[in-house]
C-alpha atoms as a PDB file:
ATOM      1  CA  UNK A   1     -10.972  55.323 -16.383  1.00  0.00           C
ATOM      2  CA  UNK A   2      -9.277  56.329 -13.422  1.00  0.00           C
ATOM      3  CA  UNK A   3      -6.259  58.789 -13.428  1.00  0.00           C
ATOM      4  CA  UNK A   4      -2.775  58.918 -11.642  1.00  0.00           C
ATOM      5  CA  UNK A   5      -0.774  61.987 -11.172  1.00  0.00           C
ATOM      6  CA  UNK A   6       3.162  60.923 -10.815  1.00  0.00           C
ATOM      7  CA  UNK A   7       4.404  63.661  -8.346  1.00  0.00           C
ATOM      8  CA  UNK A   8       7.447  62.548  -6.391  1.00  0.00           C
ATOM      9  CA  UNK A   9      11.257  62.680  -7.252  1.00  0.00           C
ATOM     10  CA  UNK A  10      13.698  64.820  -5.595  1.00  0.00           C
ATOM     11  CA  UNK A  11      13.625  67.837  -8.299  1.00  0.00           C
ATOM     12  CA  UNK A  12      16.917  68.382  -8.544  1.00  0.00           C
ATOM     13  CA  UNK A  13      16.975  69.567 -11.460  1.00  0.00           C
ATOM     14  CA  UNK A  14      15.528  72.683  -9.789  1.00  0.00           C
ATOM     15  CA  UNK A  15      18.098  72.892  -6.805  1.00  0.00           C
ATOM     16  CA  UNK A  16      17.949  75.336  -4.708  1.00  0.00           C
ATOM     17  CA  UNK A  17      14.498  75.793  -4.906  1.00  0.00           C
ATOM     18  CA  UNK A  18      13.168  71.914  -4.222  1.00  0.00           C
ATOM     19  CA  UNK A  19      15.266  72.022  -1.274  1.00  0.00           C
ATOM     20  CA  UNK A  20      12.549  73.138   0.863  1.00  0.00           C
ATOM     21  CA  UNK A  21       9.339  71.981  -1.411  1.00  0.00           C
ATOM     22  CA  UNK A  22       8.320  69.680  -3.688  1.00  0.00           C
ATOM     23  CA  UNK A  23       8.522  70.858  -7.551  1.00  0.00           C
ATOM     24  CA  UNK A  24       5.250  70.083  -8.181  1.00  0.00           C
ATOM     25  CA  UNK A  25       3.770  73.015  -5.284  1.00  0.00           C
ATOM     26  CA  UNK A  26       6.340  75.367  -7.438  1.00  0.00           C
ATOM     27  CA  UNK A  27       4.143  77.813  -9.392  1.00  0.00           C
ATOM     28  CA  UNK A  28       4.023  77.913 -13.104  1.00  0.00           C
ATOM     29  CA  UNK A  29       2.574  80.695 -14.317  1.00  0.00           C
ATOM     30  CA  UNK A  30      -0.266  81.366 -11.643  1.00  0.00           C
ATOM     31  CA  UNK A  31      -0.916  78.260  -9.858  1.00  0.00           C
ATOM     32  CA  UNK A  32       1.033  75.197  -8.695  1.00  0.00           C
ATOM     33  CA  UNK A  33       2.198  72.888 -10.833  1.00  0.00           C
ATOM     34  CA  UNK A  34       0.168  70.395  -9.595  1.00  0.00           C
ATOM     35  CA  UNK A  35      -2.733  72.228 -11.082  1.00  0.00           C
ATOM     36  CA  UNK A  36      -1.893  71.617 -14.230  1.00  0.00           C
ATOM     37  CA  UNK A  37      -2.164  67.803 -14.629  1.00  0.00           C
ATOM     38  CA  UNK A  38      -5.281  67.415 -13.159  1.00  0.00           C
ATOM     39  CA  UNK A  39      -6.870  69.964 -15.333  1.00  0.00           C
ATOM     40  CA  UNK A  40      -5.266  67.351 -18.087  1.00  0.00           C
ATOM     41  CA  UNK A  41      -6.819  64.378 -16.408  1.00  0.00           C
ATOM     42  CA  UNK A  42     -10.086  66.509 -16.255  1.00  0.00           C
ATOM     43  CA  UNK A  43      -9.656  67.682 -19.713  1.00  0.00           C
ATOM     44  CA  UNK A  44      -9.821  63.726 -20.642  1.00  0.00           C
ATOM     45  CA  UNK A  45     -12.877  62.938 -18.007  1.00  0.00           C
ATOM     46  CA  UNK A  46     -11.232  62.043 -15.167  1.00  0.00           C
ATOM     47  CA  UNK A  47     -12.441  63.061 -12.088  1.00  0.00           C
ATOM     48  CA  UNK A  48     -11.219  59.934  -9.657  1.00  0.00           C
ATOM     49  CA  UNK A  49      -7.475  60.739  -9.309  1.00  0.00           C
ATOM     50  CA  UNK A  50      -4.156  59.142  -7.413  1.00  0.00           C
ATOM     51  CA  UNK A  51      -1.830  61.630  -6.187  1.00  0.00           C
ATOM     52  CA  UNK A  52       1.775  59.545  -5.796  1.00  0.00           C
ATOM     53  CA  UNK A  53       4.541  61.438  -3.828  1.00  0.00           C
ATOM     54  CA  UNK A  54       7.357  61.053  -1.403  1.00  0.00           C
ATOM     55  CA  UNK A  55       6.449  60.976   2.136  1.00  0.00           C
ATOM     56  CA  UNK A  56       8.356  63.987   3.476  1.00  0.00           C
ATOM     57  CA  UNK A  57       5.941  65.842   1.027  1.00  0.00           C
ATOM     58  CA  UNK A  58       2.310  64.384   1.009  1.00  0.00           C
ATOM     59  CA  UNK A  59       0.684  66.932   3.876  1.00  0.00           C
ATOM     60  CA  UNK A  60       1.588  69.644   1.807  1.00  0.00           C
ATOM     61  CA  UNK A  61       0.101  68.401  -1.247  1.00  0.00           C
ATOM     62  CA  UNK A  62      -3.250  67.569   1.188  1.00  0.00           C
ATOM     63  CA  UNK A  63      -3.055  70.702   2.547  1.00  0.00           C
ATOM     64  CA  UNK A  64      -3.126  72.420  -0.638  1.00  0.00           C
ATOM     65  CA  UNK A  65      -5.740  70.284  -2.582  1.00  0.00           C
ATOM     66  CA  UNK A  66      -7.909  68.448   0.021  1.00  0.00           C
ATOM     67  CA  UNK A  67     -10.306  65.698  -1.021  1.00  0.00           C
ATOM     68  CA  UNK A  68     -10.422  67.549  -4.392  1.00  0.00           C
ATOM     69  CA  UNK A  69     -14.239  68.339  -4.282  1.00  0.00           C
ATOM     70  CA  UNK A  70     -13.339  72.030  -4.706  1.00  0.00           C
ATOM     71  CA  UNK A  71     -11.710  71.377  -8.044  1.00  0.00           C
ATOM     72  CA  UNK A  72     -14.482  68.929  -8.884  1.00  0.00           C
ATOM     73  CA  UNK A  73     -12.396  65.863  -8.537  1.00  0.00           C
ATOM     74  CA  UNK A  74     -11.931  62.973  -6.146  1.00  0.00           C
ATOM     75  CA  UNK A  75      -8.279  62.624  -4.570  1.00  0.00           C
ATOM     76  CA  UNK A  76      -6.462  59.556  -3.191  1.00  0.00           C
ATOM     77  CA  UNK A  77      -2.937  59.471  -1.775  1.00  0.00           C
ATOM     78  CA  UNK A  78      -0.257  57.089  -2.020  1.00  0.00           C
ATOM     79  CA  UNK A  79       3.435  57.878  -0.297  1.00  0.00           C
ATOM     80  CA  UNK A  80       6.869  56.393  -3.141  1.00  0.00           C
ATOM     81  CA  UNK A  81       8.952  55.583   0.144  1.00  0.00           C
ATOM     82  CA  UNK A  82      11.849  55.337  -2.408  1.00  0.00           C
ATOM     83  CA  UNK A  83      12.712  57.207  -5.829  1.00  0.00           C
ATOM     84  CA  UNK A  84      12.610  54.447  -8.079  1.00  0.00           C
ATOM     85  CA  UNK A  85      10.918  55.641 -11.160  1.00  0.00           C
ATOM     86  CA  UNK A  86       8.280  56.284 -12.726  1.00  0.00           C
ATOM     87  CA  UNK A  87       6.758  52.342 -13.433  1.00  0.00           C
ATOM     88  CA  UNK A  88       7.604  51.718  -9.640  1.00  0.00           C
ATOM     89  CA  UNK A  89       5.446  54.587  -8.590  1.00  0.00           C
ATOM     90  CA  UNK A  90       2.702  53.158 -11.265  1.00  0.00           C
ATOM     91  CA  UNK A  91       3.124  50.136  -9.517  1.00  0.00           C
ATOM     92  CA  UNK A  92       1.605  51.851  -6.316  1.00  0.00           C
ATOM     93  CA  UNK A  93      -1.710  52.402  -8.057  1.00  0.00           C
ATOM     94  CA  UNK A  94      -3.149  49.054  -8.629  1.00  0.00           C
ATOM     95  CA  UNK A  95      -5.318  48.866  -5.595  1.00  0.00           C
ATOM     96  CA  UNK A  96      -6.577  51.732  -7.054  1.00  0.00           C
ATOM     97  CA  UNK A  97      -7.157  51.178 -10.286  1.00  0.00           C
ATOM     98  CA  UNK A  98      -9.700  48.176  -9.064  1.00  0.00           C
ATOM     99  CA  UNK A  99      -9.431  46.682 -12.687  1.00  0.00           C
ATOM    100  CA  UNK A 100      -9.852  49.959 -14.681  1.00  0.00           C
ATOM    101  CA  UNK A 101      -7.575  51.647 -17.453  1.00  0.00           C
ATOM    102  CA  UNK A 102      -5.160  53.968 -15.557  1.00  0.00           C
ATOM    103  CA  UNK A 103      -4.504  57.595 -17.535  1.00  0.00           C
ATOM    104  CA  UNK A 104      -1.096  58.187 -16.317  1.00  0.00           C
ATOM    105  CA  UNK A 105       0.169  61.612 -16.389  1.00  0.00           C
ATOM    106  CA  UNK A 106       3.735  63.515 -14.627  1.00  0.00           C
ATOM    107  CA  UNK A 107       3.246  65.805 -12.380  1.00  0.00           C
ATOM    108  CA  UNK A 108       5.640  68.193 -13.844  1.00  0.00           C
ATOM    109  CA  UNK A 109       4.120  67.805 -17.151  1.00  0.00           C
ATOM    110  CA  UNK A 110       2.047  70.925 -18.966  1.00  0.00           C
ATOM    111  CA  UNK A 111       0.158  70.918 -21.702  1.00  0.00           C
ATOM    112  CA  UNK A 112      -2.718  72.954 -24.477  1.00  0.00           C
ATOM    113  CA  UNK A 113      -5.274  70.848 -22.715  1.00  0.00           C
ATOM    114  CA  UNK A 114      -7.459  72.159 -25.793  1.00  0.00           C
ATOM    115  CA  UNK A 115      -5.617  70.559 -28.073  1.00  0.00           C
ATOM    116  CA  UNK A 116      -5.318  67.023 -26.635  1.00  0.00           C
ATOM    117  CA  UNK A 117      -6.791  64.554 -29.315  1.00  0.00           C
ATOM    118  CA  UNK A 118      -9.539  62.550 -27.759  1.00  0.00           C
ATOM    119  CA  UNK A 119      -8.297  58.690 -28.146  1.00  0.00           C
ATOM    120  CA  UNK A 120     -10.815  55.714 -27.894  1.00  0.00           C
ATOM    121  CA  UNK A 121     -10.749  54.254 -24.583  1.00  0.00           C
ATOM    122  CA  UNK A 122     -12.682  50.733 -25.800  1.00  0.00           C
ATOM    123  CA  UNK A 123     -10.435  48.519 -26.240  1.00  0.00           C
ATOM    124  CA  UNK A 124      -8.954  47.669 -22.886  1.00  0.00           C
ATOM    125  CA  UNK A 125      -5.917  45.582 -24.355  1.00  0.00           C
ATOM    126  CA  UNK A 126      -4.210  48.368 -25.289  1.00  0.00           C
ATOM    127  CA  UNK A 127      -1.922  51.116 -24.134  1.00  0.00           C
ATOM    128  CA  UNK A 128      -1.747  54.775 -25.297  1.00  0.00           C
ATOM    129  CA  UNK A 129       1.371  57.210 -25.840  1.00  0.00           C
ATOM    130  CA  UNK A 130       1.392  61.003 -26.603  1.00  0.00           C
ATOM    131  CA  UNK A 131       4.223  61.526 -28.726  1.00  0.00           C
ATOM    132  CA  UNK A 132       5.663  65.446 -29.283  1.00  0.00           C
ATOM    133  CA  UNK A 133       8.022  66.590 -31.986  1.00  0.00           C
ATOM    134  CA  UNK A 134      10.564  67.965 -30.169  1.00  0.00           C
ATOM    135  CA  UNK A 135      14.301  69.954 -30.591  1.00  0.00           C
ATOM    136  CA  UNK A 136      16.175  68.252 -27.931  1.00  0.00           C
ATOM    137  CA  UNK A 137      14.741  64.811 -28.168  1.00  0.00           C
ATOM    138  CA  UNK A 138      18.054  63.813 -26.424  1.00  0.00           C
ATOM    139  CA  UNK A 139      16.124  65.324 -22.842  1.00  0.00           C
ATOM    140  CA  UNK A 140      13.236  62.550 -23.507  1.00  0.00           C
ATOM    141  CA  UNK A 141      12.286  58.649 -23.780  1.00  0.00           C
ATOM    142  CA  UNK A 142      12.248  59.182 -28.062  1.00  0.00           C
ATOM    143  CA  UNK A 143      10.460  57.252 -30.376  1.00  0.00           C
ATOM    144  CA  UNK A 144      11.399  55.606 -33.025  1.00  0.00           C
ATOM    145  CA  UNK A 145       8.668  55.696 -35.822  1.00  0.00           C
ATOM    146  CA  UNK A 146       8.008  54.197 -39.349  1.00  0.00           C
ATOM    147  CA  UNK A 147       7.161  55.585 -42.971  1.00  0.00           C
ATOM    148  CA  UNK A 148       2.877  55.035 -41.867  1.00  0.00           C
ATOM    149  CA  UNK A 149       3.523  56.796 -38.317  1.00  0.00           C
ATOM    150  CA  UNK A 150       3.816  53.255 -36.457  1.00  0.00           C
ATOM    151  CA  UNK A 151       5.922  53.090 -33.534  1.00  0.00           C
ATOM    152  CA  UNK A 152       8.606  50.788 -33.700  1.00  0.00           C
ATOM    153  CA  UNK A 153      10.505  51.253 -29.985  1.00  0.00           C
ATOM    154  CA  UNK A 154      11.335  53.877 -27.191  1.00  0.00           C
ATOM    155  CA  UNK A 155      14.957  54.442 -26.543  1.00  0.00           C
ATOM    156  CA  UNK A 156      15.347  56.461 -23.187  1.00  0.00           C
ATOM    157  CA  UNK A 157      17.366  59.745 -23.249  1.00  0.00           C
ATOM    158  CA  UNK A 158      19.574  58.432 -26.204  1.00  0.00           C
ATOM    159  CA  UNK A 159      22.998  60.500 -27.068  1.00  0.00           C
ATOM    160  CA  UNK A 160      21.906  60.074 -30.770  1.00  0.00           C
ATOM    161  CA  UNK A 161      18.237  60.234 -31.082  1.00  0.00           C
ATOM    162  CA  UNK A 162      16.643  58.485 -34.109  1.00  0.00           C
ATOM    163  CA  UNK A 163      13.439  60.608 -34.318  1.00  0.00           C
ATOM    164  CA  UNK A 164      12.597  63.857 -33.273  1.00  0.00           C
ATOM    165  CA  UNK A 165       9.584  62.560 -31.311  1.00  0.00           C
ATOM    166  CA  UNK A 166       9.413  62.465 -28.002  1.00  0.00           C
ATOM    167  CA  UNK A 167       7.422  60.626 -25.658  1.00  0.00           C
ATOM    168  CA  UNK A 168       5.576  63.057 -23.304  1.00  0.00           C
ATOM    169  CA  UNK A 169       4.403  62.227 -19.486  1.00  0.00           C
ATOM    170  CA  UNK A 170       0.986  61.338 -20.437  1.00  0.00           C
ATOM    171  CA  UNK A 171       0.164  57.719 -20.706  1.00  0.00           C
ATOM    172  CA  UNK A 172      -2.649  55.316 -20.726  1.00  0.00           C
ATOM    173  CA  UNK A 173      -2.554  51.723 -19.888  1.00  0.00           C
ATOM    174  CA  UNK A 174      -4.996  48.579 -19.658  1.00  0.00           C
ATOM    175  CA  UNK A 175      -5.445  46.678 -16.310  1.00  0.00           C
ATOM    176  CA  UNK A 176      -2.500  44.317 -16.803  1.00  0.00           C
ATOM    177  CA  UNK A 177       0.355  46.562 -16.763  1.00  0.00           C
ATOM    178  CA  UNK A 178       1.023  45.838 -13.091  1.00  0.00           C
ATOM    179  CA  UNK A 179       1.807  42.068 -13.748  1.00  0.00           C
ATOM    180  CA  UNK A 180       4.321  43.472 -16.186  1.00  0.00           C
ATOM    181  CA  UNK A 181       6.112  46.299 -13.779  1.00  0.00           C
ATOM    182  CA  UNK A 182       6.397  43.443 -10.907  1.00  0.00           C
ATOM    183  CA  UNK A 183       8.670  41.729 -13.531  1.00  0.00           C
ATOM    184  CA  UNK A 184      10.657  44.704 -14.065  1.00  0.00           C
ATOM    185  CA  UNK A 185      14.698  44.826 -12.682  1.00  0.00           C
ATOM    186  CA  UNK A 186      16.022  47.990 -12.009  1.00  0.00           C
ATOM    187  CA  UNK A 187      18.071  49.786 -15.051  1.00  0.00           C
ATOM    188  CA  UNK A 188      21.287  50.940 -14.396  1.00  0.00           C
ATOM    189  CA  UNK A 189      19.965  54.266 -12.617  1.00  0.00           C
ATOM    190  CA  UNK A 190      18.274  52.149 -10.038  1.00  0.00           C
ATOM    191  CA  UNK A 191      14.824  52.765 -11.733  1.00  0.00           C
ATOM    192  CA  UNK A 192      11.938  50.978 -12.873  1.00  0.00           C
ATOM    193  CA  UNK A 193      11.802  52.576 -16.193  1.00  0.00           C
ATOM    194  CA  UNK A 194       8.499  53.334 -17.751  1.00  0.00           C
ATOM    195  CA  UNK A 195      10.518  53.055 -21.022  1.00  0.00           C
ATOM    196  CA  UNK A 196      10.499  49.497 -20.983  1.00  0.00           C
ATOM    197  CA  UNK A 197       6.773  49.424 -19.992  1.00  0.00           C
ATOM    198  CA  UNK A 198       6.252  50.862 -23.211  1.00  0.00           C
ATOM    199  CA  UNK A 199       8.449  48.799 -25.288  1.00  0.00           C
ATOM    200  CA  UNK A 200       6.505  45.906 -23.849  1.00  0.00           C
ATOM    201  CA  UNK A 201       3.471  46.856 -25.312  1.00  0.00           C
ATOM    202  CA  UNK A 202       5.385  48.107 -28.529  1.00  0.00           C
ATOM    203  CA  UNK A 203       6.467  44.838 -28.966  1.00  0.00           C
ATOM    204  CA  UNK A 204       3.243  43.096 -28.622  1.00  0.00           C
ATOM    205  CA  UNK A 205       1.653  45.181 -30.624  1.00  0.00           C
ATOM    206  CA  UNK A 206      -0.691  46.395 -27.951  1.00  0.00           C
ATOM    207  CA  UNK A 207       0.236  50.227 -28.266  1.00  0.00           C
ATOM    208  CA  UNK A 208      -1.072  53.080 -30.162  1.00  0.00           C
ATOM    209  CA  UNK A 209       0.491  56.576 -30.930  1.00  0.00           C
ATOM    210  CA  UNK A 210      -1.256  59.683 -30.666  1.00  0.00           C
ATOM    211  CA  UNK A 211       0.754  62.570 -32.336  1.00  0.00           C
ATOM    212  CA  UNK A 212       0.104  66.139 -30.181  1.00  0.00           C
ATOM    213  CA  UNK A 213       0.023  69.156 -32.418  1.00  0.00           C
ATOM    214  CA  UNK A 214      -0.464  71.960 -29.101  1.00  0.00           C
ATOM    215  CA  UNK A 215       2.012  72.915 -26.554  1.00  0.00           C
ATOM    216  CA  UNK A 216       3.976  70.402 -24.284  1.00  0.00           C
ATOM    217  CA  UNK A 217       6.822  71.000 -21.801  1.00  0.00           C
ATOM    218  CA  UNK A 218       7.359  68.992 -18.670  1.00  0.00           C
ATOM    219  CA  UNK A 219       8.718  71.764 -16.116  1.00  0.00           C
ATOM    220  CA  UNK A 220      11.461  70.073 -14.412  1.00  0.00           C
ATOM    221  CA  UNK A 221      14.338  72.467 -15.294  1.00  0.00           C
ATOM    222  CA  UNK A 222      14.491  76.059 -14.643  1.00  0.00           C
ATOM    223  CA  UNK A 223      14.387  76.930 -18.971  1.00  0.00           C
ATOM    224  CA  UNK A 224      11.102  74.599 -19.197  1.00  0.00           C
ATOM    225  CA  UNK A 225       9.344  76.014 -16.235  1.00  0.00           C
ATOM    226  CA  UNK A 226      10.200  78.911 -17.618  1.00  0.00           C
ATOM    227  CA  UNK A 227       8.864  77.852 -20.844  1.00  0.00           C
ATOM    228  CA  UNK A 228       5.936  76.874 -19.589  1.00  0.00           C
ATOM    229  CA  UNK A 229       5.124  79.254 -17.333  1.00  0.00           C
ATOM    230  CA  UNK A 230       5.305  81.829 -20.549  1.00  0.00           C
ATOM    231  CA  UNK A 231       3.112  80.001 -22.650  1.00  0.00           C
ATOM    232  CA  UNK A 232       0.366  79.904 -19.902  1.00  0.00           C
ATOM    233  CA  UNK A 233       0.705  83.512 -19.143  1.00  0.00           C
ATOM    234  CA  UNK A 234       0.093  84.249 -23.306  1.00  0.00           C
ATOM    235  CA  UNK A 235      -2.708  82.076 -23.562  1.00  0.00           C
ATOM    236  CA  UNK A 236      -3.942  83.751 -20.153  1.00  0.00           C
ATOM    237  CA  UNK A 237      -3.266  87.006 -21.956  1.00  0.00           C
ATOM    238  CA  UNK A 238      -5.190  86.134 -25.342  1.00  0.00           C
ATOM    239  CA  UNK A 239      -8.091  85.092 -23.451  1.00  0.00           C
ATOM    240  CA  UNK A 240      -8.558  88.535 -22.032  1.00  0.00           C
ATOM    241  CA  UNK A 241      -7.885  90.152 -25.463  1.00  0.00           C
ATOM    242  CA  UNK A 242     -10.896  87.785 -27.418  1.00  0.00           C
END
C-alpha cells in the first residue's frame, strides 16, 4: 500500500498562529505535527508516502522533512492549488498510487499508534474507516451504526448527531476511488467531501468499520492541539517512568 498525508487547508481554526505557517509545521507536544501521521502511516507499514499541501507552503514542509530517508520513509509532493476538500486533494494522488490501495490519513490527525488495530489489506474492493466514540460528535463526519456494529451512513458535522461515533482522518481505499471523486460536485461549502466518498462505498457495501479503542484527536483547534499535545507529553512521561 502506499500512503497519503492530507496537509493543506488554511488552519483557521488556529488564527493567529497559521497566519504565518502551515498548521501542520505547528508543534504538538515535541515535534511538528506533521510527525505524527507519518509515524501512523509507518505504524501500518508504509514507508512510500504523498505529502499534499498548498503551494505557498510546500518548501517548508521539504525543508523540514527532505526525501524522508532520515525518518526511514520515501516522500513525494503534490501542491492543492485550491482548498477544495479533502476527496479533491485525494484526487491529486492517483498518479501516485500507480494502481495500489491508498492509506489516507489528515495531517492534523494524532493518534495511540500502539493501539491501531491491524485491518486486512487483501481484499482490494474494499474501503476502510476508523471510527472513534466521541463527546462532540457534532465537530466530525458521524456514523451512523446498527445493533451488529455495521455502518449504515456518514452524515457530515450534523446539528443532531445519531451516534456518538465519529469518523476519524484515517482512511483506506481500493484503486477505484478516483473514478468516483472525478464524479463528485462540490457541496454547498465548495468542497469535494470525503463524506460522500464514504457513503459511496457504504452503500455498495464495499466498506468496513474498524472501531479504535486508544487515543484520537485531530489538532485543528487550539483545545485539541492542546489535547493532544497533553496526551503525548504523558505517554512521553510514562515511558521514562517504566
Amino acid at each position: 500500500m502506499r500512503g497519503v498525508i492530507l496537509a493543506g487547508g488554511t488552519g483557521s481554526r488556529l488564527h493567529p498562529c497559521t497566519h504565518v505557517t502551515n498548521k501542520h509545521l505547528l508543534p504538538v507536544y515535541d515535534k511538528p505535527m506533521i510527525f505524527h501521521p507519518i509515524e501512523t502511516l509507518k505504524t501500518l507499514g508504509v514507508t512510500d508516502i504523498l505529502i499534499v499541501t498548498g503551494g505557498n507552503s510546500i518548501g517548508d514542509f521539504m525543508q523540514l522533512l527532505g526525501s524522508g530517508e532520515n525518518l526511514g520513509v520515501k516522500f513525494t509532493y503534490k501542491i492543492q492549488d485550491k482548498p477544495m476538500g479533502i476527496a479533491h486533494a485525494l484526487l491529486l494522488a492517483e498518479d501516485f498510487s500507480k494502481g495500489d490501495k491508498v492509506v489516507v490519513v489528515l495531517g492534523d490527525n494524532v493518534f495511540d499508534n500502539a493501539k491501531i488495530p491491524t485491518f486486512s489489506a487483501a481484499d482490494n474492493d474494499k474501503a476502510v474507516i476508523f471510527m472513534k466514540e466521541v463527546d462532540d460528535p457534532e465537530r466530525f463526519g458521524v456514523a451512523t451504526v446498527d445493533e451488529v456494529g455495521q455502518v449504515l451512513g456518514i452524515e457530515e458535522k450534523p446539528k443532531q448527531p445519531k451516534s456518538n461515533y465519529a469518523v476519524t482522518g484515517l482512511y483506506v481505499y481500493p484503486p477505484d476511488v478516483y473514478e468516483f471523486i472525478r464524479t463528485l460536485a462540490p457541496s454547498a461549502r465548495g468542497e469535494l467531501e470525503i463524506t460522500d466518498v464514504n457513503n459511496f462505498y457504504i452503500k455498495n457495501g464495499r466498506m468496513c468499520a474498524v472501531k479504535l479503542d486508544g487515543f484520537w484527536s485531530d489538532a485543528g483547534t487550539f483545545p485539541s492541539l492542546m489535547r493532544a499535545s497533553n496526551f503525548l507529553w504523558s505517554k512521553a512521561e510514562d515511558a521514562r517512568n517504566s
